[in-house]
C-alpha atoms as a PDB file:
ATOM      1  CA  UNK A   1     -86.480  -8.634 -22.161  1.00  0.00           C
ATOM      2  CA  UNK A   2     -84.645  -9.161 -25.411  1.00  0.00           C
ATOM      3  CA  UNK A   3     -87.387 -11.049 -26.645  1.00  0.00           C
ATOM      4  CA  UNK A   4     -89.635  -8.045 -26.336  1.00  0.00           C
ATOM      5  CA  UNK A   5     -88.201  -6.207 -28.854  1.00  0.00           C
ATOM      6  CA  UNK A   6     -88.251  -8.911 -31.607  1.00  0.00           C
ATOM      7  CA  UNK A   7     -91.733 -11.190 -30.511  1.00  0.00           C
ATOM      8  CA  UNK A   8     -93.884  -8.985 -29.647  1.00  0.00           C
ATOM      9  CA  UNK A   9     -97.141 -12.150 -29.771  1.00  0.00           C
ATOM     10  CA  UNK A  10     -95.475 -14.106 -26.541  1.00  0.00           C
ATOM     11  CA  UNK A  11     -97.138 -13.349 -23.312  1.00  0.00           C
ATOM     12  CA  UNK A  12     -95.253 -11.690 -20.652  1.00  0.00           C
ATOM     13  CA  UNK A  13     -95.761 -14.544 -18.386  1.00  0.00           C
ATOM     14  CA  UNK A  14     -93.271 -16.494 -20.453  1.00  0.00           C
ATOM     15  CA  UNK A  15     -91.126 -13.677 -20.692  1.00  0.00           C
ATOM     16  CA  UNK A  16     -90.230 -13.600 -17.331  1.00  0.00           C
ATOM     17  CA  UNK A  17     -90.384 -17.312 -16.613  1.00  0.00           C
ATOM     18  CA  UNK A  18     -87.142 -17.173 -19.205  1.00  0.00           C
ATOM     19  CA  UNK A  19     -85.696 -14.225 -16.742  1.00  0.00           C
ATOM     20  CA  UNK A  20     -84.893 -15.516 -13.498  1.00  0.00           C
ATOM     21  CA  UNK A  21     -82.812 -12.652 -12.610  1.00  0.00           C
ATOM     22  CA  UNK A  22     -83.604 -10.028 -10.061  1.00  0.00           C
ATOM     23  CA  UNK A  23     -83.629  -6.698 -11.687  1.00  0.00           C
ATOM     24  CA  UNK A  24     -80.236  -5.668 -10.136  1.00  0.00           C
ATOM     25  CA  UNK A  25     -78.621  -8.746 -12.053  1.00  0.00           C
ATOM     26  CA  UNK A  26     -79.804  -7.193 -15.573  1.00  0.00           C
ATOM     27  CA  UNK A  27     -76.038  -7.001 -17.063  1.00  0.00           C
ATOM     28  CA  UNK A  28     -75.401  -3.118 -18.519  1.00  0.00           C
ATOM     29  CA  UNK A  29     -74.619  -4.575 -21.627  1.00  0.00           C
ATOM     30  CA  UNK A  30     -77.990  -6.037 -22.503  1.00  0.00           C
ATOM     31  CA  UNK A  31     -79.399  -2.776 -21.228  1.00  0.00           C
ATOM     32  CA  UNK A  32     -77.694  -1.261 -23.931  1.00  0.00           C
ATOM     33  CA  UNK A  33     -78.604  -3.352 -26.448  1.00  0.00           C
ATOM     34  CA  UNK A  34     -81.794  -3.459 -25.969  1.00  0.00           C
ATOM     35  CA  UNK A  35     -83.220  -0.342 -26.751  1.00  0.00           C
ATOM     36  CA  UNK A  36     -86.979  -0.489 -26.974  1.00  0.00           C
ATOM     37  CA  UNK A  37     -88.357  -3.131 -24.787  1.00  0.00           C
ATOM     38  CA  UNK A  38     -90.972  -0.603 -23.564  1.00  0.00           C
ATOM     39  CA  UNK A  39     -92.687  -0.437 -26.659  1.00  0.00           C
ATOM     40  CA  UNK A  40     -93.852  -4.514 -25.982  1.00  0.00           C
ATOM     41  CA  UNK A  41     -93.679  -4.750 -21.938  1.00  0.00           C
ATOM     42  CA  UNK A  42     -96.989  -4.820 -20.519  1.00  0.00           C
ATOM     43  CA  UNK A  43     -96.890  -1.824 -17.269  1.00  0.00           C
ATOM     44  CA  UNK A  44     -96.034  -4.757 -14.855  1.00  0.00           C
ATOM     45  CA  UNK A  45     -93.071  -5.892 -17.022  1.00  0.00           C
ATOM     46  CA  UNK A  46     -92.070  -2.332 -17.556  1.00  0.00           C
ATOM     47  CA  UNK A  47     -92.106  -2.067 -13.176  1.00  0.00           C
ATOM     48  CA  UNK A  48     -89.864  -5.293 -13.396  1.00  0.00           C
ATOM     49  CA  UNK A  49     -87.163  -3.336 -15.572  1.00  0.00           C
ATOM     50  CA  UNK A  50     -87.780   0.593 -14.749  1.00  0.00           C
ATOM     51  CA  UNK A  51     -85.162   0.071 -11.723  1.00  0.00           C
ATOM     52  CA  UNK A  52     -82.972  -1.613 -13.424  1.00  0.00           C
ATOM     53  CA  UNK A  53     -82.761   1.137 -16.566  1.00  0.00           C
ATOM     54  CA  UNK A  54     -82.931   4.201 -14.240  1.00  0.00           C
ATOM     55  CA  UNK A  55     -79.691   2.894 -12.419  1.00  0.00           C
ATOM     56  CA  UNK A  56     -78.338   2.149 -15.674  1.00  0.00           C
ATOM     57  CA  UNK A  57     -78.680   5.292 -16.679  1.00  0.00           C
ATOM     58  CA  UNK A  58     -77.566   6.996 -13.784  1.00  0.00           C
ATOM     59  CA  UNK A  59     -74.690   5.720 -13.470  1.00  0.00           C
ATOM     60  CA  UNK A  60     -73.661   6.049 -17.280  1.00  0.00           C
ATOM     61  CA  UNK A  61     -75.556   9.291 -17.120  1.00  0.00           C
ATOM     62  CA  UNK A  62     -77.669   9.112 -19.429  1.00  0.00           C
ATOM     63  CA  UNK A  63     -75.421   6.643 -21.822  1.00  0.00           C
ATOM     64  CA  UNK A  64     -74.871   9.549 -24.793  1.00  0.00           C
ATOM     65  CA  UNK A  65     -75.760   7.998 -27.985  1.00  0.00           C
ATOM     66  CA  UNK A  66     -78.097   5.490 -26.655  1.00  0.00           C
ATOM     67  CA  UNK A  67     -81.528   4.534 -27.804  1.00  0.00           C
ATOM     68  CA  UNK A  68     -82.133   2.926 -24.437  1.00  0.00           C
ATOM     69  CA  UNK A  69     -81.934   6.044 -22.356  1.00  0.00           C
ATOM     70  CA  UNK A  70     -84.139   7.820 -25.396  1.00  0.00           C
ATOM     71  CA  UNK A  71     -86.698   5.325 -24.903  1.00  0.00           C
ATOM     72  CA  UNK A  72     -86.834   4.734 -21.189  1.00  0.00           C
ATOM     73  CA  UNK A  73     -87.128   8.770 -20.987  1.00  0.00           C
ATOM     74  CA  UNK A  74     -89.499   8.533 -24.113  1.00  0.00           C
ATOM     75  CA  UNK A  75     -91.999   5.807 -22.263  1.00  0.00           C
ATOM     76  CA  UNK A  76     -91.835   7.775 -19.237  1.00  0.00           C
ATOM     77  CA  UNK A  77     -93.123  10.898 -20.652  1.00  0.00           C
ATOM     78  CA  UNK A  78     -95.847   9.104 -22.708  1.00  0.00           C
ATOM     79  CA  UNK A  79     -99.250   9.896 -22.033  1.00  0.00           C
ATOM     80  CA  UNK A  80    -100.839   6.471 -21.798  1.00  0.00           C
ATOM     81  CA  UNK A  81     -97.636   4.292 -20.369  1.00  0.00           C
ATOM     82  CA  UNK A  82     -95.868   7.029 -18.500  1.00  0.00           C
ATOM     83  CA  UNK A  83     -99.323   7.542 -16.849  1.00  0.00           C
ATOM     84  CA  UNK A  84    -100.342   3.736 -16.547  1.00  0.00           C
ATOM     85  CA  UNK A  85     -97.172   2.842 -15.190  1.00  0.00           C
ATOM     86  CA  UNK A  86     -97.407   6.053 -12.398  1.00  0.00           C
ATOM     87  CA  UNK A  87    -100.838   4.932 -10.974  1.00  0.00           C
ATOM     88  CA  UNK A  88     -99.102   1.361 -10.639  1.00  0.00           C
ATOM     89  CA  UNK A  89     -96.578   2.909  -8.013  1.00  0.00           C
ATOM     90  CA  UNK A  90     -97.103   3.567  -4.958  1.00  0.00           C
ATOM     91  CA  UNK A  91     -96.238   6.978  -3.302  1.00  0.00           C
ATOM     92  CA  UNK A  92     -92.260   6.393  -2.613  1.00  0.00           C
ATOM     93  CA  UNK A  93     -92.144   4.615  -5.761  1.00  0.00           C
ATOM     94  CA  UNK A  94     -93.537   7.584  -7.811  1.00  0.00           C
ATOM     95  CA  UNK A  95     -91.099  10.034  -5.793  1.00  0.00           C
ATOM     96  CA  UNK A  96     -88.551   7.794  -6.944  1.00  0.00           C
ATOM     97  CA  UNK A  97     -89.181   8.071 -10.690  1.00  0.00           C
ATOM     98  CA  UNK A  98     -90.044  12.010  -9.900  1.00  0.00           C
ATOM     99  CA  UNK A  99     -86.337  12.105  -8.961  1.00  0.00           C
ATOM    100  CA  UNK A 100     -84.647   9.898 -11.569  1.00  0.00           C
ATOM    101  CA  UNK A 101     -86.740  12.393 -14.291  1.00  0.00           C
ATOM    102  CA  UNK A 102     -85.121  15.577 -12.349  1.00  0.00           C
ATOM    103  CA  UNK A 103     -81.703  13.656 -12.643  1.00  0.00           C
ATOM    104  CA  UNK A 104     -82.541  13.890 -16.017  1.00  0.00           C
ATOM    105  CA  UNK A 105     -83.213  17.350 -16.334  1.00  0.00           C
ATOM    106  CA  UNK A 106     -79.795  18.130 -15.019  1.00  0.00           C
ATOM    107  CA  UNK A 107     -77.494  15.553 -16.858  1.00  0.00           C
ATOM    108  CA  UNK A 108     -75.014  17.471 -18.158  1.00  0.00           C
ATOM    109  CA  UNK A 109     -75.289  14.434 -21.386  1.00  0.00           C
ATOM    110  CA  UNK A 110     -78.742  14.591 -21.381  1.00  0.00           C
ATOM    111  CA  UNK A 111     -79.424  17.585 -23.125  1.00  0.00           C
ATOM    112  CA  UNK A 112     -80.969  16.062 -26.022  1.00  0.00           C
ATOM    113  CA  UNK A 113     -83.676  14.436 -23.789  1.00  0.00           C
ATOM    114  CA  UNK A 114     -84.443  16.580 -21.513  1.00  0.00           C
ATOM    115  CA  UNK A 115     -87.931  17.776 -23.459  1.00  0.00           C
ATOM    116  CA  UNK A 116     -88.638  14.208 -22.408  1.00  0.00           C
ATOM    117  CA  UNK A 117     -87.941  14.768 -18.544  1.00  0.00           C
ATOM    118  CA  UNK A 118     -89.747  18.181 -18.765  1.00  0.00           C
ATOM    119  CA  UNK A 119     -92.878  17.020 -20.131  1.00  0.00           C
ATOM    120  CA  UNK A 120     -92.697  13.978 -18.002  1.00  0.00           C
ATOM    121  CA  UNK A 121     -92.417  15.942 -15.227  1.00  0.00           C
ATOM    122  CA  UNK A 122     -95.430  18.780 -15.864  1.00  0.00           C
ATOM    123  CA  UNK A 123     -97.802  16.046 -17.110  1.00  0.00           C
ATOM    124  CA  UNK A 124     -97.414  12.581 -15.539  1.00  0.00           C
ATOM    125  CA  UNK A 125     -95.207  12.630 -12.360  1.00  0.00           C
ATOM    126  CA  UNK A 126     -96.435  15.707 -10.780  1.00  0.00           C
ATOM    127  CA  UNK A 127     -97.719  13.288  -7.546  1.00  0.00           C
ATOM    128  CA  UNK A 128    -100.693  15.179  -7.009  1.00  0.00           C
ATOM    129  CA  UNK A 129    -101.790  14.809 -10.488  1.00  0.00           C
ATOM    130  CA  UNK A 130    -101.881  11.192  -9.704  1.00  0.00           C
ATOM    131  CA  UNK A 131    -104.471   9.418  -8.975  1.00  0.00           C
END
């Protein structure tokens, strides 16, 4: 995951060769850090991580100060990933994310990124927009 954010030519398959970790085992700390791994992930790569960030930022709702919550709210709300990434999921997965963006809405330390959440919400997770 690192790696995505500073070689963006490698191919995800040897990106997650390096990462033998289940998603659970991502440590917080290297969620912090890295910030933007979105931005390189290919939509099955970003379905690798997406459980791991959304618990992250649950349960340091919403990390204030922290790129990484900017950008996983940022990716989710964006037109061409957000939507990719939606038609990926299946229907409990999608409900899932439809939650963890309503979370978002209501984070009391989220204010700054809940535009992101709302637009998410009215223009990519709506589940019977997807298809």
């Amino acid at each position: 995951m690192a790696d995505a954010e500073v070689e963006d030519d490698r191919s995800e398959a040897s990106r997650f060769e390096e990462h033998d970790a289940h998603w659970w085992e991502v440590p917080d700390d290297l969620l912090w850090r890295c910030s933007a791994p979105f931005a390189f992930l290919e939509p099955q790569s970003f379905l690798y991580y997406l459980p791991a960030y959304m618990s992250w930022f649950v349960k340091t709702q919403g990390s204030p100060n922290s790129f990484s919550s900017e950008s996983l709210l940022y990716y989710l709300a964006d037109a061409h990933r957000g939507g990719q990434l939606a038609r990926l999921l299946d229907s409990p997965q999608r409900s899932t994310v439809k939650e963890f963006l309503e979370y978002a809405q209501a984070c009391p330390n989220c204010w700054t990124l809940r535009e992101y959440a709302d637009y998410a919400l009215a223009n990519i997770w709506k589940t019977e927009q997807i298809a």
